[in-house]
Protein backbone atom coordinates (compact mmCIF):
# COMPACT_ATOMS: atom_id res chain seq x y z
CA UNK A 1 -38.56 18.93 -15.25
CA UNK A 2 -41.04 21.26 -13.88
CA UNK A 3 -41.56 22.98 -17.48
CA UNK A 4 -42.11 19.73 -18.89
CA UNK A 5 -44.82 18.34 -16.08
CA UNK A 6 -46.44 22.10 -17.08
CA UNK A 7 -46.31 21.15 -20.64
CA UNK A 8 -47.65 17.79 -20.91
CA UNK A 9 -50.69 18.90 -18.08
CA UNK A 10 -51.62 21.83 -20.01
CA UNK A 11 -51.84 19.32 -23.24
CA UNK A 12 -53.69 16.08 -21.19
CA UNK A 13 -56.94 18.70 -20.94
CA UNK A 14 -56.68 21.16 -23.74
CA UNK A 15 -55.48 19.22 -27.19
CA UNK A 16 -57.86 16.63 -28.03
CA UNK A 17 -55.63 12.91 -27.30
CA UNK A 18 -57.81 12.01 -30.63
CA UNK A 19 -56.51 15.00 -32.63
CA UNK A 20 -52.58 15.71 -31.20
CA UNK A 21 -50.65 12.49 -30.55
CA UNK A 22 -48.08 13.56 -27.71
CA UNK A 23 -44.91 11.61 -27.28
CA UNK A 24 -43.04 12.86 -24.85
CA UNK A 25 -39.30 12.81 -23.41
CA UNK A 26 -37.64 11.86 -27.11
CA UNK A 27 -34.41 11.37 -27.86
CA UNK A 28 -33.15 10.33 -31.12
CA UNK A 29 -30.19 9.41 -33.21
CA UNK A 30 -28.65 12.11 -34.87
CA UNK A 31 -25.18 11.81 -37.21
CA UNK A 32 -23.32 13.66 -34.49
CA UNK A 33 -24.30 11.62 -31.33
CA UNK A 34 -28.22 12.46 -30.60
CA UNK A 35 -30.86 15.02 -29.41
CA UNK A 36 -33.29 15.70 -26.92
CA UNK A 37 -36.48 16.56 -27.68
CA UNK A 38 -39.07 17.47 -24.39
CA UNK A 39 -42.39 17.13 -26.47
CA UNK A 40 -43.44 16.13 -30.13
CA UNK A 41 -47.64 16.55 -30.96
CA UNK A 42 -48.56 14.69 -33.91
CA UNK A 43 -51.78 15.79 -35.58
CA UNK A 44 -52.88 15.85 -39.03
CA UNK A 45 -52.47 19.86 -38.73
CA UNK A 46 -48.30 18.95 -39.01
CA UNK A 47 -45.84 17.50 -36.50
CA UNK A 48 -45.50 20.11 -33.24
CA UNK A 49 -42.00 20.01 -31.55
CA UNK A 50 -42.30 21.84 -28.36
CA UNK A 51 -38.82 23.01 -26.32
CA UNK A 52 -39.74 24.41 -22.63
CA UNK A 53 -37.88 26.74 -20.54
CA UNK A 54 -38.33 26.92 -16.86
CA UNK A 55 -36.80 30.07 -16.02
CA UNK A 56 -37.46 33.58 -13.64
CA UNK A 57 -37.19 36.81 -14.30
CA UNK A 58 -36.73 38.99 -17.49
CA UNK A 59 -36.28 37.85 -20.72
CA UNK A 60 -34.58 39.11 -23.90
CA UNK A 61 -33.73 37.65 -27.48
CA UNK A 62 -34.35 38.35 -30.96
CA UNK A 63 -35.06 35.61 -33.41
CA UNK A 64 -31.94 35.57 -34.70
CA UNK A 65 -29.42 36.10 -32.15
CA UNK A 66 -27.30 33.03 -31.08
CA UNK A 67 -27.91 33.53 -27.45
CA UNK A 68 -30.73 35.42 -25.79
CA UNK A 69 -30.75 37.12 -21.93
CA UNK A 70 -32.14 36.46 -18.46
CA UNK A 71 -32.41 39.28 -16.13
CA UNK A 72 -32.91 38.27 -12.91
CA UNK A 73 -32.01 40.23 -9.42
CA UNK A 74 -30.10 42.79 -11.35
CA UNK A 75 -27.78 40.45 -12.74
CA UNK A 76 -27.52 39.05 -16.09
CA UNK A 77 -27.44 36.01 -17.62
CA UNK A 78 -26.77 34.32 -21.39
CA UNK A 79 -28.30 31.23 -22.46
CA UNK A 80 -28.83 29.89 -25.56
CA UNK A 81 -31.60 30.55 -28.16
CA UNK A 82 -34.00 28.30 -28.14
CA UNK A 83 -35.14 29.12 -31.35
CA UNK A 84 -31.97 27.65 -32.58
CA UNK A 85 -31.87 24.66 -29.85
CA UNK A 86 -35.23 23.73 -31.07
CA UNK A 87 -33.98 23.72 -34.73
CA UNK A 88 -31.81 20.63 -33.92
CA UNK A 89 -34.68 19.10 -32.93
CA UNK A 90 -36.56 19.62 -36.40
CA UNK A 91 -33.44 18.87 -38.43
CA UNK A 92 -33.54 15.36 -36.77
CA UNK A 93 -37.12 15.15 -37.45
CA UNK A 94 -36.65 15.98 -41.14
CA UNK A 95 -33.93 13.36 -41.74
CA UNK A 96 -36.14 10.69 -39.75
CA UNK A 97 -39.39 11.04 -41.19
CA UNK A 98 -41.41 10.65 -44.29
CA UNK A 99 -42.67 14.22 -44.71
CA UNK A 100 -42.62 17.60 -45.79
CA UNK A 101 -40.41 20.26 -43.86
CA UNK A 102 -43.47 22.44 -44.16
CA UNK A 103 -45.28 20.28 -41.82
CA UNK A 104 -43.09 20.37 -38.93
CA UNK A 105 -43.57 23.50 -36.90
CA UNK A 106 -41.38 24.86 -33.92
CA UNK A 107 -42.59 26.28 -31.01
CA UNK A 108 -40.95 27.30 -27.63
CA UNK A 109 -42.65 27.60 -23.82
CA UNK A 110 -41.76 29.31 -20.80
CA UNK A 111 -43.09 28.57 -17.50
CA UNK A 112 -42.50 30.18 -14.60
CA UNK A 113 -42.10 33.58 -13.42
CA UNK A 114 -40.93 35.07 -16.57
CA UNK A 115 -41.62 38.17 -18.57
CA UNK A 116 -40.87 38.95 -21.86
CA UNK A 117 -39.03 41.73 -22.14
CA UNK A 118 -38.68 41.90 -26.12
CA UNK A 119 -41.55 41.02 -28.94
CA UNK A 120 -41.07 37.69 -29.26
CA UNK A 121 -41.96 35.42 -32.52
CA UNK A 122 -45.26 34.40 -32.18
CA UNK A 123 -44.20 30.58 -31.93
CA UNK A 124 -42.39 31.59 -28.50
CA UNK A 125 -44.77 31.58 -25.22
CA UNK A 126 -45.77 31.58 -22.37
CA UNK A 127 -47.37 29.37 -19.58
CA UNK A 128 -50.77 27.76 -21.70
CA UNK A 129 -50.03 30.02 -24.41
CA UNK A 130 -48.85 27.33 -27.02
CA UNK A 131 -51.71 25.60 -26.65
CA UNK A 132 -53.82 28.59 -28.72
CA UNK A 133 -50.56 28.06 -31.42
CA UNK A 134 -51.00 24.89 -31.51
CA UNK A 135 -54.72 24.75 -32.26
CA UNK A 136 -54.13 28.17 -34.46
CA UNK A 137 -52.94 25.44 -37.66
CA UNK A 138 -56.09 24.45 -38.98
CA UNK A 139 -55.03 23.91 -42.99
CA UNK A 140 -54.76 19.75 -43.23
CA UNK A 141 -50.81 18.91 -44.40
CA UNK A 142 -51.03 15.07 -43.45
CA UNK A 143 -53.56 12.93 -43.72
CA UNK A 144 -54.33 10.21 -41.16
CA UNK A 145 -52.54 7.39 -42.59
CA UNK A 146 -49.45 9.68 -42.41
CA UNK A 147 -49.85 10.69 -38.93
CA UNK A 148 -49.84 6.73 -37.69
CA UNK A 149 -46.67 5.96 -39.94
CA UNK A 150 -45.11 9.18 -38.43
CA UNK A 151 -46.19 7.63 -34.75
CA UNK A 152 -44.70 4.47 -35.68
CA UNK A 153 -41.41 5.92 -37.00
CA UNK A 154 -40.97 7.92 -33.81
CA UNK A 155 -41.81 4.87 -32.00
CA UNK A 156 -39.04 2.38 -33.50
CA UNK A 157 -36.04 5.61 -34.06
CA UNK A 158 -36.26 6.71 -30.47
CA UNK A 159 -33.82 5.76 -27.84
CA UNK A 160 -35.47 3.83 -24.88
CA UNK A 161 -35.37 6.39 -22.20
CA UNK A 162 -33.18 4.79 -19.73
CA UNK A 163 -30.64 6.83 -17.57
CA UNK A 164 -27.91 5.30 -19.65
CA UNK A 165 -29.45 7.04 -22.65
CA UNK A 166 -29.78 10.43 -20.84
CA UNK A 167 -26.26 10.07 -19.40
CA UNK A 168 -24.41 9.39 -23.22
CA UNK A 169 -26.74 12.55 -24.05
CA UNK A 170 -25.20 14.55 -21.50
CA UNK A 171 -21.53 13.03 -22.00
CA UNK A 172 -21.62 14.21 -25.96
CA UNK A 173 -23.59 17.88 -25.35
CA UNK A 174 -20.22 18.20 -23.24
CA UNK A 175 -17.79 17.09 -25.46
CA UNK A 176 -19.56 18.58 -28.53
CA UNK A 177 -18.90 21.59 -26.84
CA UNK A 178 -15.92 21.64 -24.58
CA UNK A 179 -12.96 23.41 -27.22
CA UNK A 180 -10.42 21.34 -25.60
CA UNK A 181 -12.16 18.52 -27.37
CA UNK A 182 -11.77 20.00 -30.30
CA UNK A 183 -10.27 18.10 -33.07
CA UNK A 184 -10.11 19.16 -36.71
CA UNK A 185 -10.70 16.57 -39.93
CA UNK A 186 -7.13 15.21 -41.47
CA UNK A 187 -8.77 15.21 -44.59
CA UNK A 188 -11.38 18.56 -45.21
CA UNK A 189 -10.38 20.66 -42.30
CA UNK A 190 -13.81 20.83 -40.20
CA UNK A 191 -14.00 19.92 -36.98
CA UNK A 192 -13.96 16.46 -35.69
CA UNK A 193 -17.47 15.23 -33.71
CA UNK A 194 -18.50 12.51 -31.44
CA UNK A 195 -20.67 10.17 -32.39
CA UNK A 196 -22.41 7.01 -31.40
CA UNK A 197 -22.58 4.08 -33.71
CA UNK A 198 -26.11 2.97 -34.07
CA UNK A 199 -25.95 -0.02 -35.45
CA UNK A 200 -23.91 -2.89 -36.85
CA UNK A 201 -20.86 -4.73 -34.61
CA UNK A 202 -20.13 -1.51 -33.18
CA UNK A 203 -23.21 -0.49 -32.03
CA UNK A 204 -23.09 1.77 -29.01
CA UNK A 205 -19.64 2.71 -29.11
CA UNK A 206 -18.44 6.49 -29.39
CA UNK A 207 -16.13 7.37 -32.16
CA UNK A 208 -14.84 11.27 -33.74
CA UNK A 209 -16.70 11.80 -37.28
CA UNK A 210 -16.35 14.41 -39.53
CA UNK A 211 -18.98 17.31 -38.86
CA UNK A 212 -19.30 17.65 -42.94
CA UNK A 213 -21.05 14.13 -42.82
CA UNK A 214 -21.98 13.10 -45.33
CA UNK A 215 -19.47 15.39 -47.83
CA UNK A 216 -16.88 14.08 -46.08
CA UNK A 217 -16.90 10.25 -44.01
CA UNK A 218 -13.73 10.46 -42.13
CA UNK A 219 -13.92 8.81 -38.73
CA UNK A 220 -11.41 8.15 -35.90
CA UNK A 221 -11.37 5.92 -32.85
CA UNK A 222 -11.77 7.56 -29.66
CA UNK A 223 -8.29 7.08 -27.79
């Protein structure tokens, strides 16, 4: 929570309210349950999804490597990248909104007493170091017209942020990830996912759905 408080300070008194929309604490519908998205600045310079990381000591990670390192205390640790967390977020963006890919832009922040250790992408910082990314677009991709439909879309898609929101969040990150919840398709072979049912008669409930979606629509109740 810390990184976020950082995040959204930094942004009150250095991006223009007029110029970058921020909407904060987002999480949306996705086909395999939902995301979680810490910041989203909407400007007509494209649509800036920000991922923060609050973390101490050494850091190391390439671009493309699924999970980066924290040294800290002469111990070791793994986390995820965030490169790739943070693509989640844009694929969910993509599939919600009315505009181009090109316009949507990743960038990652850590705060705290951190160090990179490798040479990071230039979208990853440090501390009030995205704010100089951010402002660093300057080519127009959406005009303004686009930027209050894209509010509005945000607006109506997102899940009210109530702890029962956060707690289904939390409940299918663990499930999505746990292998002894592992279930494979009867029909193509991939692996089975939960998912929340977003609208309809069922809307709300949890069910396993093929992770091909939409090649393949095979669902299953959750026993």
């Amino acid at each position: 929570m810390q990184g976020e408080v950082m995040v959204k300070y930094a942004a009150k008194f250095r991006l223009a309210a007029g110029t970058y929309h921020p909407m904060h604490n987002l999480t949306l519908p996705t086909p395999d349950g939902s995301t979680q998205i810490d910041h989203v600045f909407v400007s007509r310079f494209g649509i800036f999804v920000v991922e923060t990381k609050n973390m101490k000591g050494l850091i190391l990670g390439k671009e493309h490597q699924a999970q980066w390192t924290q040294q800290f205390f002469k111990r070791s640790y793994l986390f995820q990248n965030p490169l790739r967390q943070n693509y989640k977020h844009i694929k969910a963006l993509e599939l919600a909104l009315d505009v181009p890919a090109e316009a949507i832009h990743s960038v990652i922040v850590f705060v705290g007493a951190s160090t990179f250790k490798s040479t990071m992408p230039v979208n990853v910082t440090h501390g009030w170091g995205f704010i100089g990314y951010i402002k660093s677009f300057r080519d127009v991709l959406l005009s303004e017209a686009e930027v209050q439909n894209t509010l509005a879309q945000i607006t109506v898609l997102r899940l009210k942020p109530t702890r029962k929101t956060n707690r289904r969040h939390v409940k299918q990150l663990k499930a999505r990830f746990d292998p002894r919840t592992q279930k494979k398709c009867p029909a193509c072979g991939h692996n089975m996912v939960l998912r929340t049912a977003q609208r309809g008669g069922y809307a709300g409930r949890t069910f396993w759905g093929c992770s091909a979606y939409p090649s393949c629509r095979q669902v299953q109740a959750v026993s």
